[in-house]
C-alpha atoms as a PDB file:
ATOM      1  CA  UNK A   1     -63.340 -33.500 -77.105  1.00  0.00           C
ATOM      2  CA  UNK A   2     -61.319 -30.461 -78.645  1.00  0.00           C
ATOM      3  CA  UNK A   3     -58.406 -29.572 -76.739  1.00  0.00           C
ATOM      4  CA  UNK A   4     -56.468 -26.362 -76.923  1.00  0.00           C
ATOM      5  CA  UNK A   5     -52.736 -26.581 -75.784  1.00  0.00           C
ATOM      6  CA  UNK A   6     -51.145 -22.916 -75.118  1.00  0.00           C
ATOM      7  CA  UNK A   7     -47.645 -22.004 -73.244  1.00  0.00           C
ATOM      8  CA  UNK A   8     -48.984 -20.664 -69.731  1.00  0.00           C
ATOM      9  CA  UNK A   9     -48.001 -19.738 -66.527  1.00  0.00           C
ATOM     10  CA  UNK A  10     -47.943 -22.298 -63.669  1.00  0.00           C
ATOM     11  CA  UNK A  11     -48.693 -19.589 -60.869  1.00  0.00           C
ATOM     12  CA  UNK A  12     -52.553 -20.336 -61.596  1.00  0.00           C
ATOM     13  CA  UNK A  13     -54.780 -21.977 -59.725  1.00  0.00           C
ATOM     14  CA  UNK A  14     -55.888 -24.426 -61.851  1.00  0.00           C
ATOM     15  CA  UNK A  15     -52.441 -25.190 -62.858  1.00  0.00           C
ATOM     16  CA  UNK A  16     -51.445 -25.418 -59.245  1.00  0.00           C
ATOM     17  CA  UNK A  17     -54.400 -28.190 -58.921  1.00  0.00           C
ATOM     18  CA  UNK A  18     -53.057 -29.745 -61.764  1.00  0.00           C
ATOM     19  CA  UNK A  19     -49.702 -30.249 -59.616  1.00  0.00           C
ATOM     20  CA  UNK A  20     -51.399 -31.115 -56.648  1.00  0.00           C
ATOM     21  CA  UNK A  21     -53.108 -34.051 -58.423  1.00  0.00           C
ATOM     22  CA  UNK A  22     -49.953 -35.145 -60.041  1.00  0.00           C
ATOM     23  CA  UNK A  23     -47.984 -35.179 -56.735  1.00  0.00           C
ATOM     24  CA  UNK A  24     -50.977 -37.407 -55.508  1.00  0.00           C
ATOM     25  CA  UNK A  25     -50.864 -39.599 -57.887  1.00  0.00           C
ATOM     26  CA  UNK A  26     -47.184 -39.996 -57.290  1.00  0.00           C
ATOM     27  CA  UNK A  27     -46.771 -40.410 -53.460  1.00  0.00           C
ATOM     28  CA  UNK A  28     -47.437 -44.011 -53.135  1.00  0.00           C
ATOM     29  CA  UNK A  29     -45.762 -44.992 -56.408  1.00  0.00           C
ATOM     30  CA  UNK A  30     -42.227 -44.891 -54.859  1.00  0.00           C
ATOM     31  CA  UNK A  31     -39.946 -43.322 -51.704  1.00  0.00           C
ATOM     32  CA  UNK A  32     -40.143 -39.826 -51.582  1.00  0.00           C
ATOM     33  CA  UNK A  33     -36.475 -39.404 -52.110  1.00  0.00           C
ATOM     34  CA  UNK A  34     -37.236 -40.862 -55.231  1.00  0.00           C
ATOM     35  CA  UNK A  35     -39.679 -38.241 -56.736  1.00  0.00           C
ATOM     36  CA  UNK A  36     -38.004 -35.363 -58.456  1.00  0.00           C
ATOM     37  CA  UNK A  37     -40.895 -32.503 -58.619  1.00  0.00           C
ATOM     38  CA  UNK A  38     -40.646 -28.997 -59.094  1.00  0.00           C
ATOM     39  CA  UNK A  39     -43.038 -27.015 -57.606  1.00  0.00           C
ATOM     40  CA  UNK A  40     -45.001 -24.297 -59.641  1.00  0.00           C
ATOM     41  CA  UNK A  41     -42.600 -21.438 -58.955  1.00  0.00           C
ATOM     42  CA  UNK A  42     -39.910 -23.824 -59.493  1.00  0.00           C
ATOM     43  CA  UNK A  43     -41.437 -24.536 -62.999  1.00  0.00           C
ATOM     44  CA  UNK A  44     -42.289 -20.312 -63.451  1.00  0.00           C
ATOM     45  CA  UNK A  45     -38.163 -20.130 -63.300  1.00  0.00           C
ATOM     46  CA  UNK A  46     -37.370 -19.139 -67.405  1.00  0.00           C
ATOM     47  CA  UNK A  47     -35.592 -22.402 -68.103  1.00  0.00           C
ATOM     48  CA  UNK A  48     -38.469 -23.955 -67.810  1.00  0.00           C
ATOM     49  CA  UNK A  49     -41.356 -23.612 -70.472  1.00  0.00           C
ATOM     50  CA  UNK A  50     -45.040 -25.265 -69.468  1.00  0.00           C
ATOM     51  CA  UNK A  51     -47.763 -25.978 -71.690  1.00  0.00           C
ATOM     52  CA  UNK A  52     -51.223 -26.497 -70.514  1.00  0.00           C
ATOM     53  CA  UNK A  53     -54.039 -28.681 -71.980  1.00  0.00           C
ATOM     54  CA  UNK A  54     -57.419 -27.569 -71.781  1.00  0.00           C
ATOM     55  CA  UNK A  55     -60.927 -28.275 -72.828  1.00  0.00           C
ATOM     56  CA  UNK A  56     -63.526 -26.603 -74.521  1.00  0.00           C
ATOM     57  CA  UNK A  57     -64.545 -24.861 -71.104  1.00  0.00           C
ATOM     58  CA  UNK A  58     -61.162 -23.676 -70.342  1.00  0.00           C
ATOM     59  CA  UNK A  59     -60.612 -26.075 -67.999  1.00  0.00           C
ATOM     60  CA  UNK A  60     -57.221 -27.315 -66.932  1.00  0.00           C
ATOM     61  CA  UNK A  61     -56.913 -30.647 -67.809  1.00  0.00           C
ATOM     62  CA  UNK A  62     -53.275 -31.834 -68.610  1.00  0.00           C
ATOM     63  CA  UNK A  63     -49.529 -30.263 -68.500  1.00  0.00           C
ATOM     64  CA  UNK A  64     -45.939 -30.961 -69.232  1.00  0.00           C
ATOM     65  CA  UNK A  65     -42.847 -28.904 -69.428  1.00  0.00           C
ATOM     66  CA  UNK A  66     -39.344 -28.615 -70.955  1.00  0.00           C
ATOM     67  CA  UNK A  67     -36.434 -27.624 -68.826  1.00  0.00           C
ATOM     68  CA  UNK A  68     -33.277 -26.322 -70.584  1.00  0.00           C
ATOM     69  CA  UNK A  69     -30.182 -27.712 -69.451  1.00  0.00           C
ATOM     70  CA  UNK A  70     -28.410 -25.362 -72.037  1.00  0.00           C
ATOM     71  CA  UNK A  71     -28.332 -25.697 -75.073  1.00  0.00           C
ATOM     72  CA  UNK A  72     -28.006 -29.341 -75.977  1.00  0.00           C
ATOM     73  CA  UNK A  73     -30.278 -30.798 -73.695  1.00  0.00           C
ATOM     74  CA  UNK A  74     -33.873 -30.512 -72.762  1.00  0.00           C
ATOM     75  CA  UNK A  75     -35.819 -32.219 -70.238  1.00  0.00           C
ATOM     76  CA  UNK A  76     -39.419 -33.091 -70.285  1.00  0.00           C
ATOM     77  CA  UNK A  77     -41.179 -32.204 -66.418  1.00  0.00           C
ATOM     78  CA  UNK A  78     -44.155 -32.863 -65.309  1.00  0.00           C
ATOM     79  CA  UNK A  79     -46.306 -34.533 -67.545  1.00  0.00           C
ATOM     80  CA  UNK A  80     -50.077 -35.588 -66.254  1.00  0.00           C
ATOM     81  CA  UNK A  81     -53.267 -35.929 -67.322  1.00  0.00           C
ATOM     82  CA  UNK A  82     -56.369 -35.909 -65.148  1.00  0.00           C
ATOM     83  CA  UNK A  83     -57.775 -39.447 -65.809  1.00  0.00           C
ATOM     84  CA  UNK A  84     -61.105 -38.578 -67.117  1.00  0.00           C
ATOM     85  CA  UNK A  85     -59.129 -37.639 -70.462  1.00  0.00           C
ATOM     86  CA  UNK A  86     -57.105 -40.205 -70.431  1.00  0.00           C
ATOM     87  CA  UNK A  87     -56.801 -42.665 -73.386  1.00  0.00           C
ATOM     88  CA  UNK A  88     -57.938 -39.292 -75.869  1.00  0.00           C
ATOM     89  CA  UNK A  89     -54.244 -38.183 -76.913  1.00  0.00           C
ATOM     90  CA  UNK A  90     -53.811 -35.838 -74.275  1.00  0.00           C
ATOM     91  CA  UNK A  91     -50.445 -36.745 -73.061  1.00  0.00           C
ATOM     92  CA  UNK A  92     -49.406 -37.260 -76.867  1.00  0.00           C
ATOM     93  CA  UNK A  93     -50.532 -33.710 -77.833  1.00  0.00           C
ATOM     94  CA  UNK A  94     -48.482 -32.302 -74.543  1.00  0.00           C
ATOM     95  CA  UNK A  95     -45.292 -34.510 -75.577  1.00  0.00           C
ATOM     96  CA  UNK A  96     -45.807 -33.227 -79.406  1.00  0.00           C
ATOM     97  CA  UNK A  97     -45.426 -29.589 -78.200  1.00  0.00           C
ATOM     98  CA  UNK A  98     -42.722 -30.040 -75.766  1.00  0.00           C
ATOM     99  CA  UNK A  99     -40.717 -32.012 -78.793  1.00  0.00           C
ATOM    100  CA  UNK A 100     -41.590 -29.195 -81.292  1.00  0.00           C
ATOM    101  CA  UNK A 101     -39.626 -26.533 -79.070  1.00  0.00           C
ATOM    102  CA  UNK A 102     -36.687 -28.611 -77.836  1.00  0.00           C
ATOM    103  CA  UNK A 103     -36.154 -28.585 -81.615  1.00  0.00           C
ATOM    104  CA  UNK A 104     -36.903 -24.912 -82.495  1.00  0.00           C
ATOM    105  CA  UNK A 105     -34.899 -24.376 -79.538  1.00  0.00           C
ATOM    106  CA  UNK A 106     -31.673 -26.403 -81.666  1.00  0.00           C
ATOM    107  CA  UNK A 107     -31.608 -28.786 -78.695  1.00  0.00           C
ATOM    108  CA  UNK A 108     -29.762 -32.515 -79.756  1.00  0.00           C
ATOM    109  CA  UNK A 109     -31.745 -34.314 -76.714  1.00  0.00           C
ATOM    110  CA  UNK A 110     -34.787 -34.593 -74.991  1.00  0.00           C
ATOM    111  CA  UNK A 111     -34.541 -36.798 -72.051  1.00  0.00           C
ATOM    112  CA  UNK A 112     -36.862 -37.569 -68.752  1.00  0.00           C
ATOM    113  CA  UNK A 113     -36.731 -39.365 -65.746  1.00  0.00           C
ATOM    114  CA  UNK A 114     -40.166 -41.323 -64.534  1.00  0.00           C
ATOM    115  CA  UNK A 115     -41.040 -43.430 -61.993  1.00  0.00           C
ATOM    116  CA  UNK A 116     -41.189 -47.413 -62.376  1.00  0.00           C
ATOM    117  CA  UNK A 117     -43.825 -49.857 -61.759  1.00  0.00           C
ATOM    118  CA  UNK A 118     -47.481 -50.238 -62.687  1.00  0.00           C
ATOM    119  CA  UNK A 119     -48.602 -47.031 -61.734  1.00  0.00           C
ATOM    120  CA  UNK A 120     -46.411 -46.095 -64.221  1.00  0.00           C
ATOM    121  CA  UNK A 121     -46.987 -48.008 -67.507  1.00  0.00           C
ATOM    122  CA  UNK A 122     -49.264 -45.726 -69.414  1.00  0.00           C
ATOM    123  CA  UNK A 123     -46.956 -43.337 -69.404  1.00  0.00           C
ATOM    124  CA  UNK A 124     -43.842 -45.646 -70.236  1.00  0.00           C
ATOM    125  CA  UNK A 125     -45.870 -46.336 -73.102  1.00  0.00           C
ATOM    126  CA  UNK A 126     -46.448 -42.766 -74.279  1.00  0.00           C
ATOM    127  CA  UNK A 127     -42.518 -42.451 -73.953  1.00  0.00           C
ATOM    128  CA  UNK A 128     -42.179 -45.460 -76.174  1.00  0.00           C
ATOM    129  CA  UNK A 129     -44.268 -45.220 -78.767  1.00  0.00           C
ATOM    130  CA  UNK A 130     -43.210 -41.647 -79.319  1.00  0.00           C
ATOM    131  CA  UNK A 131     -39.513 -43.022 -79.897  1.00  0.00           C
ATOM    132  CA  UNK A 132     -37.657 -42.431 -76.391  1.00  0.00           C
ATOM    133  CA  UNK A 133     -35.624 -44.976 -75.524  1.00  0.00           C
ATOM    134  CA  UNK A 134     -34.283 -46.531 -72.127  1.00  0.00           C
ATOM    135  CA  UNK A 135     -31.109 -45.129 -71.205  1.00  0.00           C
ATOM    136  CA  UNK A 136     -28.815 -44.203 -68.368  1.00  0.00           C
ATOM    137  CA  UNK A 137     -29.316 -42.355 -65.749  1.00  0.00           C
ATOM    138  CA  UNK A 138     -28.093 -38.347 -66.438  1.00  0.00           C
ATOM    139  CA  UNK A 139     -28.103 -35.095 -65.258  1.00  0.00           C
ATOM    140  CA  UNK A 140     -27.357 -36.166 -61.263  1.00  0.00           C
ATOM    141  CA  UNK A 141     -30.649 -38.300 -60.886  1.00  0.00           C
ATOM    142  CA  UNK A 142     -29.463 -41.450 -58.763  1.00  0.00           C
ATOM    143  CA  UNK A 143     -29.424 -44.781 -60.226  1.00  0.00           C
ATOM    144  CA  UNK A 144     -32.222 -46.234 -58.522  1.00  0.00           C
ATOM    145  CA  UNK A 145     -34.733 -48.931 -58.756  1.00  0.00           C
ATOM    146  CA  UNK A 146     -37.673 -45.857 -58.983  1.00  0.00           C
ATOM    147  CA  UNK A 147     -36.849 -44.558 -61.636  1.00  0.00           C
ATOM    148  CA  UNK A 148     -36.612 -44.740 -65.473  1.00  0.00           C
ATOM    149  CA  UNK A 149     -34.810 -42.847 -67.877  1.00  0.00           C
ATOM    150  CA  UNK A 150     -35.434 -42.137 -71.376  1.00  0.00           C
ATOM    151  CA  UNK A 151     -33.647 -40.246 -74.579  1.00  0.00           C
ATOM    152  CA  UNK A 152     -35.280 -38.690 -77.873  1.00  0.00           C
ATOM    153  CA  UNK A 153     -32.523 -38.015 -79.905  1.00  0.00           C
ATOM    154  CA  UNK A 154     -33.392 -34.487 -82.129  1.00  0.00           C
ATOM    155  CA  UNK A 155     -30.367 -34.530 -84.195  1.00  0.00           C
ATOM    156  CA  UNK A 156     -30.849 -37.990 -86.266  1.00  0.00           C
ATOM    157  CA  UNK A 157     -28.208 -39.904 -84.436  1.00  0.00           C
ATOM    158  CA  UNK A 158     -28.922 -42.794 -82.455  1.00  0.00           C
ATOM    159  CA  UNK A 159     -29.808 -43.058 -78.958  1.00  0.00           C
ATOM    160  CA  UNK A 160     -26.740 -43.955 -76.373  1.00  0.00           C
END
């Protein structure tokens, strides 16, 4: 399947199904005072960058996002994948993107905060295999059973 990955909008309806799937997807996974989302005008704000996945009929079928903290840190938001694509690089491709402009952007760290638990493994792996590590809690995200954090070091230094 070819995919095309672009910087868009989130005001758009598809994009806004894409968050309505993801917040699905997330409800039963842990307390809701536990689940960090923006909403899509919180992600049109201009710290926040989105790139959208789609398939060879245009249609929405992954996201993620990088929020600047500044300029040493950026944060990766909202990463899903509709499940029938799944297992084809998607989320990798997203990730890839959202990497290449923390560091165009001069940014020293790219960190996220996830759930925990099953429902939550595939995308642990992603993290993992794309060199995040498990760190701290940061930013002012409660240290909590829900949730996991990771680091990607940009500068060549080690992870805390």
């Amino acid at each position: 399947m070819a995919i095309s990955i672009a910087i868009e909008t989130p005001l758009q309806d598809d994009v806004r199904g894409l968050v309505e799937r993801l917040n699905d997807h997330l409800l039963p996974l842990s307390p809701l005072e536990f689940q960090f989302k923006m909403t899509v005008e919180q992600m049109a704000d201009s710290d926040t960058t989105l790139f959208v996945a789609r398939d060879e009929n245009g249609a929405a079928v992954g996201m993620g996002a990088l929020k600047a903290h500044g300029p040493e840190l950026g944060e990766v938001k909202r990463m899903f994948t509709v499940p029938e694509v799944r297992g084809q690089r998607v989320g990798r491709q997203l990730l890839e993107r959202i990497v290449e402009l923390a560091r165009e952007r001069g940014m020293p760290f790219v960190m996220l905060e996830t759930g925990t638990g099953d429902g939550m493994l595939e995308a642990h792996r992603l993290y993992e295999r794309y060199g995040f590590v498990a760190r701290g809690p940061f930013l002012d995200y409660p240290d909590s059973e829900w949730s996991a954090f990771f680091e990607l070091r940009l500068d060549g230094e080690k992870a805390a």
